[in-house]
N, C-alpha and C. Protein backbone atom coordinates (compact mmCIF):
# COMPACT_ATOMS: atom_id res chain seq x y z
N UNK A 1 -44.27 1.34 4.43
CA UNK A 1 -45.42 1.16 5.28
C UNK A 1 -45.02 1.33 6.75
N UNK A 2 -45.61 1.86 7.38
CA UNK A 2 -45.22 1.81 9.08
C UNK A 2 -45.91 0.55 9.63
N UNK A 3 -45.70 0.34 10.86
CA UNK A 3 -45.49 -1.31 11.46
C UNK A 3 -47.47 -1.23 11.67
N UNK A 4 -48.62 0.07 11.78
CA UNK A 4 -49.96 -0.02 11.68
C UNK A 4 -50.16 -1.01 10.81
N UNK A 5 -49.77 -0.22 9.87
CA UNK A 5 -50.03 -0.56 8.60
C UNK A 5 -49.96 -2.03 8.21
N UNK A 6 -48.75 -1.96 8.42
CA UNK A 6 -48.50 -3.91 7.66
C UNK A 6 -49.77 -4.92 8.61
N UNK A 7 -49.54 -4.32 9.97
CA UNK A 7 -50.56 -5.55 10.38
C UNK A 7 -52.07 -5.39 9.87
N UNK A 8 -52.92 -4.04 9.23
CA UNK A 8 -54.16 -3.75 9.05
C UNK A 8 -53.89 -4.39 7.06
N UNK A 9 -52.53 -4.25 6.55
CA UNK A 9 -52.86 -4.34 4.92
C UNK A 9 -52.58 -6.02 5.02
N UNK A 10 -51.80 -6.60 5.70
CA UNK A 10 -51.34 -8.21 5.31
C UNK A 10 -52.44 -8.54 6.43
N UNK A 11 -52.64 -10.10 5.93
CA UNK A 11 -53.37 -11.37 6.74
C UNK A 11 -52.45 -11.65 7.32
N UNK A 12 -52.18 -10.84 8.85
CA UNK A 12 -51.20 -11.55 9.84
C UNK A 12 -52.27 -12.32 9.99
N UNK A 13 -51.87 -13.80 11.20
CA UNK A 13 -52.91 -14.16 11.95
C UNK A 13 -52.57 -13.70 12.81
N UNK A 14 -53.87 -13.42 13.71
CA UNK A 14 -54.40 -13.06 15.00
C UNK A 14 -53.20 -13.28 16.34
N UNK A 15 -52.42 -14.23 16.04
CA UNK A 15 -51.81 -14.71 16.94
C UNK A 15 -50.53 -13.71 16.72
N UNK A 16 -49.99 -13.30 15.78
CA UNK A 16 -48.68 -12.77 15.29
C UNK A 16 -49.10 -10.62 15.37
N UNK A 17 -48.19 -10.55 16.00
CA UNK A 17 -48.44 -8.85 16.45
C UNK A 17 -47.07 -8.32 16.17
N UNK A 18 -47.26 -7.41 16.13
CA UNK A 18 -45.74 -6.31 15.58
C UNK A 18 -45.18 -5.58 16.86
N UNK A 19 -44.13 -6.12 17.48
CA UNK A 19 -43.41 -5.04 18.88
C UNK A 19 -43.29 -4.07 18.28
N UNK A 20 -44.32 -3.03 18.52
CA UNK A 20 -44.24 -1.75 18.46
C UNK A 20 -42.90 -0.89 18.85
N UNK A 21 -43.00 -1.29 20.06
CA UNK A 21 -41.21 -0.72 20.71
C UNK A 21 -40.01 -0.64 20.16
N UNK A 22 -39.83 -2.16 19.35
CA UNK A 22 -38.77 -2.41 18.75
C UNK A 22 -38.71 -2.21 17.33
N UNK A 23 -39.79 -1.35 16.82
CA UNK A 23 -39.97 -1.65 15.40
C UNK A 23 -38.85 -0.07 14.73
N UNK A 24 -38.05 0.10 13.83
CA UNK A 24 -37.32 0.66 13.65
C UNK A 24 -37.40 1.68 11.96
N UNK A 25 -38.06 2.62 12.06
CA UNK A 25 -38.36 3.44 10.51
C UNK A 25 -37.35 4.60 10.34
N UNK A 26 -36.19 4.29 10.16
CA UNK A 26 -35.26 5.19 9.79
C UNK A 26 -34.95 5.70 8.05
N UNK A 27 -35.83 6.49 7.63
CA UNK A 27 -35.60 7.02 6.47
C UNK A 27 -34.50 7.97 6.03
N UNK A 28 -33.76 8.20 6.80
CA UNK A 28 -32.77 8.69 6.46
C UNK A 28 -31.56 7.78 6.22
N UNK A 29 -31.87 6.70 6.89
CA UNK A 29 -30.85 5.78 5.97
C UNK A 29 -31.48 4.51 5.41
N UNK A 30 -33.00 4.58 4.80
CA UNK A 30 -33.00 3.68 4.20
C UNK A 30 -33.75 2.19 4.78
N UNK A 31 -33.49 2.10 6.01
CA UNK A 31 -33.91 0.56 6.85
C UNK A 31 -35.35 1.14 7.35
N UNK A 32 -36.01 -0.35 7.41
CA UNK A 32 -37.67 -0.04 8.41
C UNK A 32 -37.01 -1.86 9.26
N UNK A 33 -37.12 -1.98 10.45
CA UNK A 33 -37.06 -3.14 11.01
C UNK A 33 -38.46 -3.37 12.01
N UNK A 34 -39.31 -4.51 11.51
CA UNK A 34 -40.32 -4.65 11.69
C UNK A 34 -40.33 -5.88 12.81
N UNK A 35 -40.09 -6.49 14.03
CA UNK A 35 -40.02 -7.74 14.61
C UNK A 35 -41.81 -7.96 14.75
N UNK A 36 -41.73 -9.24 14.37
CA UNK A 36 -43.00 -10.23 14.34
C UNK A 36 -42.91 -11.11 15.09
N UNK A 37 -44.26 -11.07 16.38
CA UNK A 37 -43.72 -11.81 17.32
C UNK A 37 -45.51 -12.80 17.39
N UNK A 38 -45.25 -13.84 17.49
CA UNK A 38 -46.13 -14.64 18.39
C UNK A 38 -45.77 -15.57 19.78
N UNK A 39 -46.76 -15.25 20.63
CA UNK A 39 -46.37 -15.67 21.75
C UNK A 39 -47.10 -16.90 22.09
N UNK A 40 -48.03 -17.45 21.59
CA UNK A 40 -48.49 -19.01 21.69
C UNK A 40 -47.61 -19.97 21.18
N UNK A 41 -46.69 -19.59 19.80
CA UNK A 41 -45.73 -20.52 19.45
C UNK A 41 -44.22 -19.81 20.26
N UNK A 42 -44.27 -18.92 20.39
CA UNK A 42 -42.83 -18.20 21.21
C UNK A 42 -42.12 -18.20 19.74
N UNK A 43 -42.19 -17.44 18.86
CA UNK A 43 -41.02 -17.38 17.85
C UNK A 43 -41.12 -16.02 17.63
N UNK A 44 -40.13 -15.58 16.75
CA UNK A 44 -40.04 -13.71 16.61
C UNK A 44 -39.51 -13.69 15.21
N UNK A 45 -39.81 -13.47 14.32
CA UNK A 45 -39.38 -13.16 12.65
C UNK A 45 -39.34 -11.36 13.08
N UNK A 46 -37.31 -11.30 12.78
CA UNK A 46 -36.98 -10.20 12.57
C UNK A 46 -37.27 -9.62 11.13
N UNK A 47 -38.12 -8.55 10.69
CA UNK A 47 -38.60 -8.64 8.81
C UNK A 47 -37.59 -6.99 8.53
N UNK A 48 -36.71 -7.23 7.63
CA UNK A 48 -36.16 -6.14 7.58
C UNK A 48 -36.30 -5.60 5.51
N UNK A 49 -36.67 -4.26 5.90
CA UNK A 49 -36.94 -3.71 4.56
C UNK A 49 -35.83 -2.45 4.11
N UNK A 50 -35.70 -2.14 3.07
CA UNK A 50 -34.29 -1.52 2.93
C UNK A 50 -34.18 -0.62 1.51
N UNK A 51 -34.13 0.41 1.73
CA UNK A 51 -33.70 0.99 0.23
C UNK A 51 -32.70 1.08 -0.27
N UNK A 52 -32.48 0.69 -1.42
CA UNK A 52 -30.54 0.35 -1.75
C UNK A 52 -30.28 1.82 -1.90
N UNK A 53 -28.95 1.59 -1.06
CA UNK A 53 -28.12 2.87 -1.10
C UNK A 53 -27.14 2.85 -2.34
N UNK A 54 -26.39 3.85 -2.47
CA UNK A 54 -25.02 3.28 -3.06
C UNK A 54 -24.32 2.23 -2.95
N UNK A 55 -23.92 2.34 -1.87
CA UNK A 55 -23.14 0.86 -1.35
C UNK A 55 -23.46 -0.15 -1.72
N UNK A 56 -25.20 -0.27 -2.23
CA UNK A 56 -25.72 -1.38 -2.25
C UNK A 56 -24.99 -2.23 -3.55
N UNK A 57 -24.16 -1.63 -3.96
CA UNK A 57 -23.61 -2.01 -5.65
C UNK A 57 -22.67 -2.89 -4.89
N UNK A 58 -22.10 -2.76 -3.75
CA UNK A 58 -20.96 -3.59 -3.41
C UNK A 58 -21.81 -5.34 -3.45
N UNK A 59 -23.26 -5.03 -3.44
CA UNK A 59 -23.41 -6.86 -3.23
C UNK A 59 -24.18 -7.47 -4.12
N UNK A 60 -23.72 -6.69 -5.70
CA UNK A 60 -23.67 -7.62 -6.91
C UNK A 60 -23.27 -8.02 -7.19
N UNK A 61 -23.26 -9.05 -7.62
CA UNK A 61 -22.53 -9.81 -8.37
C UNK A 61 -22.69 -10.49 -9.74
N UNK A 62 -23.74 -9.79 -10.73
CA UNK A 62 -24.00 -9.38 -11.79
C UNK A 62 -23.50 -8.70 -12.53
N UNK A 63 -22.55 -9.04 -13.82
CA UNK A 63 -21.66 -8.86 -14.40
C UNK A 63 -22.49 -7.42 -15.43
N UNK A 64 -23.63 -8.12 -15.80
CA UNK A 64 -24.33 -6.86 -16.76
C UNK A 64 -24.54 -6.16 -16.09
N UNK A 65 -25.34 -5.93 -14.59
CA UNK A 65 -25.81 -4.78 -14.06
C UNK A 65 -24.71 -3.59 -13.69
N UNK A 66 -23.61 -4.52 -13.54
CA UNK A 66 -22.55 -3.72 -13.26
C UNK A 66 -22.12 -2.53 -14.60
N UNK A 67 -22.20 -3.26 -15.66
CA UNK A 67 -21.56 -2.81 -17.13
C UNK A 67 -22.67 -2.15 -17.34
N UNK A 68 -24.12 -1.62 -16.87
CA UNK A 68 -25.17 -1.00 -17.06
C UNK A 68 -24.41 0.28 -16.33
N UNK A 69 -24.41 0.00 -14.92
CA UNK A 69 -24.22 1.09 -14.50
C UNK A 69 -22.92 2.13 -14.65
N UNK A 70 -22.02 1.11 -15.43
CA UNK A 70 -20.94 1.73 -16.44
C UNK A 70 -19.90 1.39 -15.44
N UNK A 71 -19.85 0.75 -14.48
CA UNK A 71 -18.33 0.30 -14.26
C UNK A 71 -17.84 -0.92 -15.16
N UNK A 72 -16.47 -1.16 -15.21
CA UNK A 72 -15.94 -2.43 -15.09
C UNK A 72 -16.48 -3.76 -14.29
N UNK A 73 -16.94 -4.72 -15.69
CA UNK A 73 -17.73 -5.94 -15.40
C UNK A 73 -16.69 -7.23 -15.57
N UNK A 74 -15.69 -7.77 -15.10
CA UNK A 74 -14.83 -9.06 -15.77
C UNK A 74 -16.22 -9.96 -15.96
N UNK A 75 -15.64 -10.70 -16.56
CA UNK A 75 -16.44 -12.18 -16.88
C UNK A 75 -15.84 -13.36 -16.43
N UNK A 76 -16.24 -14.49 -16.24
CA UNK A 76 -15.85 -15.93 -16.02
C UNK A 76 -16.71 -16.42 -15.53
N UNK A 77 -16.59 -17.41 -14.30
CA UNK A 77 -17.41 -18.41 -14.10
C UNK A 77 -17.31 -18.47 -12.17
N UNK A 78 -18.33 -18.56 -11.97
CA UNK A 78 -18.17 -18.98 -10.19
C UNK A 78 -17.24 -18.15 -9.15
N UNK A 79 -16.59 -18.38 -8.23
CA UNK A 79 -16.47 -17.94 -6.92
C UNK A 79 -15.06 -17.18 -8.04
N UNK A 80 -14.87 -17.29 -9.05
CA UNK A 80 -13.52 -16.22 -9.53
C UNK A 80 -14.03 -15.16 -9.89
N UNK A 81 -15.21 -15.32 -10.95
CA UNK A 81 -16.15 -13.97 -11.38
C UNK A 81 -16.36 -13.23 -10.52
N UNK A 82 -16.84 -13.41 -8.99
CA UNK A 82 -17.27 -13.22 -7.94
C UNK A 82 -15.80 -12.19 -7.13
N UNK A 83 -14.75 -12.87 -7.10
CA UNK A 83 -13.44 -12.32 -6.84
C UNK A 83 -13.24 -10.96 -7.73
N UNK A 84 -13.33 -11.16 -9.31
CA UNK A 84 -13.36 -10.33 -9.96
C UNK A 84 -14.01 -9.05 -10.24
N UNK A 85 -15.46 -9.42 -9.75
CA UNK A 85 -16.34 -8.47 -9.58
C UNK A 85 -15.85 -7.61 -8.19
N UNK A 86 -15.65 -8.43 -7.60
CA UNK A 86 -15.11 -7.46 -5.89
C UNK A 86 -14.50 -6.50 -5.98
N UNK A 87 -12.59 -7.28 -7.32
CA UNK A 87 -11.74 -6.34 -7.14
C UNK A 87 -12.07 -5.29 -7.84
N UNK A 88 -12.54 -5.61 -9.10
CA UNK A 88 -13.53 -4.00 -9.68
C UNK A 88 -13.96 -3.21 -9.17
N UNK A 89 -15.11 -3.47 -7.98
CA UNK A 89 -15.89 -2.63 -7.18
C UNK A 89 -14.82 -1.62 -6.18
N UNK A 90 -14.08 -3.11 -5.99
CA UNK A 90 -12.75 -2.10 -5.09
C UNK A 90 -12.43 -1.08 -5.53
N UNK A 91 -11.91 -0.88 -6.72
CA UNK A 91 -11.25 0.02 -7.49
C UNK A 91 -12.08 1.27 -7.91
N UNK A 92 -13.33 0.85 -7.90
CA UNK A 92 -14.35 2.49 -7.68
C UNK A 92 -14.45 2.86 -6.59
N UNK A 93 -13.67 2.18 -5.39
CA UNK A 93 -13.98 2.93 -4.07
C UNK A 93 -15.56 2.70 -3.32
N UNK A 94 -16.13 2.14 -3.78
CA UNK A 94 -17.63 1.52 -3.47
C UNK A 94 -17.29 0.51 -1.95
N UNK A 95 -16.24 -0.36 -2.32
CA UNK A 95 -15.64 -1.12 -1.27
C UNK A 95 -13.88 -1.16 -0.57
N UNK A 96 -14.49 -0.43 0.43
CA UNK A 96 -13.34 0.32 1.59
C UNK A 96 -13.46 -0.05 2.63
N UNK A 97 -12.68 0.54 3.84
CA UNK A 97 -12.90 0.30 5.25
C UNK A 97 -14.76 0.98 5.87
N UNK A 98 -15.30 1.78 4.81
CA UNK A 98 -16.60 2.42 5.15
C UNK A 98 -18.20 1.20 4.24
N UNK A 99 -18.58 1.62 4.99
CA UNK A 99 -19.64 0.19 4.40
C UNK A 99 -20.79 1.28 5.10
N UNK A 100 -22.07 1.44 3.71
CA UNK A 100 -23.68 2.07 4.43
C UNK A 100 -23.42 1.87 5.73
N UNK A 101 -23.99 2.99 6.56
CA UNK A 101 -24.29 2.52 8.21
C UNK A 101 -25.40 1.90 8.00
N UNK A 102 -26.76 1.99 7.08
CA UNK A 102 -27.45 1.38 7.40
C UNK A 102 -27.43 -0.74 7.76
N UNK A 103 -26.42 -0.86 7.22
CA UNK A 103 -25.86 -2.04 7.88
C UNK A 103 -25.37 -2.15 8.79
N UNK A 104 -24.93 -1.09 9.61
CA UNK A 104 -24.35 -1.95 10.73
C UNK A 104 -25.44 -1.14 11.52
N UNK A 105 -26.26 -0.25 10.99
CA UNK A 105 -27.43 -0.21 12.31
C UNK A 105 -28.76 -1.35 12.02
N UNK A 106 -28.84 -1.73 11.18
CA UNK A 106 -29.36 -3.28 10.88
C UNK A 106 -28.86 -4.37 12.09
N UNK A 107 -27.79 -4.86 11.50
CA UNK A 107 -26.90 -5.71 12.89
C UNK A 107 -27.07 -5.30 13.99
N UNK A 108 -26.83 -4.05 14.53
CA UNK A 108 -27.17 -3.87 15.78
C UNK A 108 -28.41 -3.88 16.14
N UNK A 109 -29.27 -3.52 15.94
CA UNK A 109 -30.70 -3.56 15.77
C UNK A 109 -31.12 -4.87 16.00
N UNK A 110 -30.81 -5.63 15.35
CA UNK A 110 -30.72 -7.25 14.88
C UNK A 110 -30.51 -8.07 16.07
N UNK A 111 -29.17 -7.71 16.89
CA UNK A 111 -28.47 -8.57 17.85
C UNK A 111 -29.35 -7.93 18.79
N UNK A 112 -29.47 -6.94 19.19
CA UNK A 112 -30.82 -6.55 20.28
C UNK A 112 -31.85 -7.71 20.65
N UNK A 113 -32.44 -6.77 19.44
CA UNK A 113 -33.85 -7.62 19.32
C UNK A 113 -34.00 -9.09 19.57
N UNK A 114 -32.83 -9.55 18.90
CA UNK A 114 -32.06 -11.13 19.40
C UNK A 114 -32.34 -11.54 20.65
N UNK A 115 -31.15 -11.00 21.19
CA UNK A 115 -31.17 -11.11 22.72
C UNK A 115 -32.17 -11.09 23.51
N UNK A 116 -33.06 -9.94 23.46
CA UNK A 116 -34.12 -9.54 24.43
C UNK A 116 -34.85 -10.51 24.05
N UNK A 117 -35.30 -10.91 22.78
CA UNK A 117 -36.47 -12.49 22.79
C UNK A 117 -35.67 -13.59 23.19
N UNK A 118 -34.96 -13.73 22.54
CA UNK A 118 -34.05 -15.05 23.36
C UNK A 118 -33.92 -15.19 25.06
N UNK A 119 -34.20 -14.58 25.51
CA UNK A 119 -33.88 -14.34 27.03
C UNK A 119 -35.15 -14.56 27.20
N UNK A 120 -35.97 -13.91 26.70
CA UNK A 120 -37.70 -14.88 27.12
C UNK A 120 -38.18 -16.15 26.67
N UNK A 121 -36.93 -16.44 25.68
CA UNK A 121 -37.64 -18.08 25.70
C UNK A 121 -37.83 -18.12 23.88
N UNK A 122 -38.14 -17.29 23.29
CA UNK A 122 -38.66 -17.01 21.91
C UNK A 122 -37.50 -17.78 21.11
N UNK A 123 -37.62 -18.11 20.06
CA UNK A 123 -37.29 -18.71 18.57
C UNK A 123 -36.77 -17.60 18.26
N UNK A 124 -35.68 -17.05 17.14
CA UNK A 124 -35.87 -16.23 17.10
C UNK A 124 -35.37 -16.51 14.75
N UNK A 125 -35.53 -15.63 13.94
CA UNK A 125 -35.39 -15.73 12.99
C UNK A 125 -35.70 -14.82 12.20
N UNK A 126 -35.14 -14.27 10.95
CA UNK A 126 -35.03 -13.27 10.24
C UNK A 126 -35.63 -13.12 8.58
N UNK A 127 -36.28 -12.42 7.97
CA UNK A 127 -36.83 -12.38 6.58
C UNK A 127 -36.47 -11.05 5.85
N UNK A 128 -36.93 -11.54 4.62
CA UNK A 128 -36.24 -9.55 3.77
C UNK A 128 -36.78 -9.87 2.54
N UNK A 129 -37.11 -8.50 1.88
CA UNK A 129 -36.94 -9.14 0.38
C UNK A 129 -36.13 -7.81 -0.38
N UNK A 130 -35.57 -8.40 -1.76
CA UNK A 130 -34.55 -7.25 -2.15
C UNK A 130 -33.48 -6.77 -1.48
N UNK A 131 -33.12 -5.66 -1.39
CA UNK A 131 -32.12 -5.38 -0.18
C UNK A 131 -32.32 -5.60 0.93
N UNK A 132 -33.52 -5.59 1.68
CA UNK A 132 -33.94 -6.06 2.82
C UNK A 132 -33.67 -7.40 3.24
N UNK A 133 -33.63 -8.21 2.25
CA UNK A 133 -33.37 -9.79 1.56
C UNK A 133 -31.97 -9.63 2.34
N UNK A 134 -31.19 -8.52 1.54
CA UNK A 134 -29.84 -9.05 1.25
C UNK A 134 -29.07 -8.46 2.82
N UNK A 135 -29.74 -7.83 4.09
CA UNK A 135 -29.77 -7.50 4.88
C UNK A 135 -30.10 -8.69 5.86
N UNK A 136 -30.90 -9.07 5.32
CA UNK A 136 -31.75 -10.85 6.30
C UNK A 136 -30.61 -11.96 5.97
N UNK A 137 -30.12 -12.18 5.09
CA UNK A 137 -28.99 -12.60 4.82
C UNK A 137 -27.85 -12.35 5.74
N UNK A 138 -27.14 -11.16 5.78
CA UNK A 138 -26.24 -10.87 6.55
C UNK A 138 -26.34 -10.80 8.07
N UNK A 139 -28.03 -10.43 8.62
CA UNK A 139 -28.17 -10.74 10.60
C UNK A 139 -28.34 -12.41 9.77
N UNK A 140 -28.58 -13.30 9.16
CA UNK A 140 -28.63 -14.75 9.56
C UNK A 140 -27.44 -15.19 9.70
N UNK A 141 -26.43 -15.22 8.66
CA UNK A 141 -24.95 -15.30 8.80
C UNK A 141 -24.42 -15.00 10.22
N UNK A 142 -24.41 -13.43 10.42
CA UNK A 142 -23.40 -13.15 11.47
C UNK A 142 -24.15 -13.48 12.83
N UNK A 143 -25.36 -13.21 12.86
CA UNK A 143 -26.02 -13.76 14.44
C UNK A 143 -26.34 -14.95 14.63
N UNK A 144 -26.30 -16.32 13.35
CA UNK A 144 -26.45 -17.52 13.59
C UNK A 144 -27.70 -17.61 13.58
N UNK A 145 -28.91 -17.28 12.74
CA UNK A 145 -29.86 -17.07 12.27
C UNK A 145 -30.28 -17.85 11.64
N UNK A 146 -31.90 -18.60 11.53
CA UNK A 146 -32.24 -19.49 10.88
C UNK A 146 -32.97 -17.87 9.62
N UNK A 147 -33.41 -18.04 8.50
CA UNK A 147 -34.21 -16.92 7.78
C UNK A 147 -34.80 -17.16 6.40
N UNK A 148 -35.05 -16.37 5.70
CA UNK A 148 -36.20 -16.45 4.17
C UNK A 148 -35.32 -15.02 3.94
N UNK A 149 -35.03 -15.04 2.85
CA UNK A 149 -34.68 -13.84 2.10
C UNK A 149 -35.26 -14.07 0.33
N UNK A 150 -35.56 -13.21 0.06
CA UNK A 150 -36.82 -13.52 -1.14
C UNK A 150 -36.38 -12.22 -2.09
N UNK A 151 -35.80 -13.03 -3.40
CA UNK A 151 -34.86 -11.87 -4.35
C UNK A 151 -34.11 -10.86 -3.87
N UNK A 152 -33.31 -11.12 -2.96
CA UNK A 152 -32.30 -10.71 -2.48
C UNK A 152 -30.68 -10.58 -3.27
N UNK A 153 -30.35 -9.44 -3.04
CA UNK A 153 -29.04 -9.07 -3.75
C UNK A 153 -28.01 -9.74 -3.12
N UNK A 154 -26.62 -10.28 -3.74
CA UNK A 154 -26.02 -11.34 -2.68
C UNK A 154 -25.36 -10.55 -1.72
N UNK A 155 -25.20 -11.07 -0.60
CA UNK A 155 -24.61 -10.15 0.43
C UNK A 155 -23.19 -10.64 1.08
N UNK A 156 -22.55 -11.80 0.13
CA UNK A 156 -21.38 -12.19 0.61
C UNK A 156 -19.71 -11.31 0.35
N UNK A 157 -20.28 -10.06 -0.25
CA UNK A 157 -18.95 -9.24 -0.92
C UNK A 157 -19.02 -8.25 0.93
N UNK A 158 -20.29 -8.77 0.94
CA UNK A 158 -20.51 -7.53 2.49
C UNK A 158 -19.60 -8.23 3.84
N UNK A 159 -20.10 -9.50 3.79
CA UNK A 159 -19.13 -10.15 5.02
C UNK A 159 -17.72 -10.20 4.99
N UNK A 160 -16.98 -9.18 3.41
CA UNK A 160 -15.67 -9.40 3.14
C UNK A 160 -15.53 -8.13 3.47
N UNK A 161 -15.56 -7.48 3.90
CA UNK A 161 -15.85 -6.01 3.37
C UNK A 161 -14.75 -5.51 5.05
N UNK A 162 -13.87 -4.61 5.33
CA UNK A 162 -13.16 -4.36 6.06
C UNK A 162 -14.50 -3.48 7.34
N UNK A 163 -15.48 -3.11 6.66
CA UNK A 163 -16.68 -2.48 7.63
C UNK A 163 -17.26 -3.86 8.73
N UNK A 164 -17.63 -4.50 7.77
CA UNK A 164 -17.91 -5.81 8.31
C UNK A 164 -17.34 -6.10 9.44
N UNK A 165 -16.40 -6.71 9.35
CA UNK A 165 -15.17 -7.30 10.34
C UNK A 165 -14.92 -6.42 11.24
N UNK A 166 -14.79 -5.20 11.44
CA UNK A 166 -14.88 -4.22 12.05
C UNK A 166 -15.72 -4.15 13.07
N UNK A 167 -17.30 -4.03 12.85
CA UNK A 167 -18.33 -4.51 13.29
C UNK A 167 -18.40 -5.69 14.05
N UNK A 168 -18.01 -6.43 13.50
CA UNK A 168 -17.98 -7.52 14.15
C UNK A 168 -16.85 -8.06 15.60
N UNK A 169 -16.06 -7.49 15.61
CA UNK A 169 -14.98 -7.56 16.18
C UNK A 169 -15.64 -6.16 17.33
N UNK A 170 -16.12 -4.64 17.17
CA UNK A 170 -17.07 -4.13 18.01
C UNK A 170 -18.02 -4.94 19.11
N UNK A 171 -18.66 -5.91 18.24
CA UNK A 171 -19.80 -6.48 18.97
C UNK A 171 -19.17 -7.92 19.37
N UNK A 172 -18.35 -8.14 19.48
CA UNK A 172 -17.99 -9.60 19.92
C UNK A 172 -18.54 -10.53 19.49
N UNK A 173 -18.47 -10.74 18.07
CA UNK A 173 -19.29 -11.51 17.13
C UNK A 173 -18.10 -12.33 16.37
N UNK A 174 -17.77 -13.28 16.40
CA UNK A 174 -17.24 -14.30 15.00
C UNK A 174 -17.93 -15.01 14.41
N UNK A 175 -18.52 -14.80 13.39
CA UNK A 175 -19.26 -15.12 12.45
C UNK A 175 -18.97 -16.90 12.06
N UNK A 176 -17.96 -16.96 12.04
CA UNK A 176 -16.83 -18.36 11.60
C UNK A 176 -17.05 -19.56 12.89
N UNK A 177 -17.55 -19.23 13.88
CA UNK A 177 -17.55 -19.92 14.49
C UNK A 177 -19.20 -20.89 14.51
């Protein structure tokens, strides 16, 4: 949908408008970044939508979906399965020093939009659903983000990810802090 659109098909209220300026429809990689702003309450919901790329396999952590798509699935239980699933993914080359750009033009996008409302005073906070989810996830993490992510793919194999850190260390960001 383009940013018309969402405000003529959803019951925004009246009060909540779409920064046109900042709104971001890049189909060639996948991201639409929609900022939702009201200015009687001063808050800004960054809404980010997303088509899974390839990469996007790096932030399952679903043992069957994996063994669907015919890689190597280990099994176990909790934050080891999770380890296990990583080093698998590693080993198809899915997870390297290269990570979708559409993530790190997300983040950047993200920390913008940040800033410029924050400097007027605005709230600022992030939503997604699906990969978009799992995108709202990752600007809440690394920009210190309050957010809603709604069936979202997990996005914690992404904050491990040598692209990540990379990024982050670019933008003068420590996430850890």
């Amino acid at each position: 949908l383009q940013a018309h659109e969402i405000q003529s098909k959803y019951d925004l209220s009246q009060n909540w408008k779409i920064d046109r300026n900042l709104s971001i429809n890049d189909n060639e990689l996948g991201v639409k970044i929609y900022p939702l702003y009201d200015d009687s309450s001063m808050e800004l919901s960054i809404s980010f939508h997303s088509t899974p790329a390839k990469s996007h396999l790096a932030l399952l952590a679903d043992g069957e979906i994996l063994r669907e798509a015919g890689w190597y699935a280990p099994t176990g239980q909790g934050e080891q399965l999770l380890e296990m699933q990583r080093a698998a993914l590693q080993e198809t080359g899915l997870l390297n020093d290269e990570w979708h750009p559409q993530f790190a033009m997300a983040l950047s996008e993200a920390k913008r939009i940040k800033e410029q409302y924050e400097a007027a005073g605005y709230s600022v906070s992030v939503t997604g659903h699906g990969a978009g989810g799992s995108i709202a996830q990752l600007a809440s993490y690394t920009l210190d983000l309050p957010g809603n992510a709604f069936d979202p793919l997990g996005a914690k194999n992404l904050t491990q990810s040598r692209g990540y850190a990379q990024w982050c260390r670019e933008n003068g960001i420590d996430p850890q802090e």
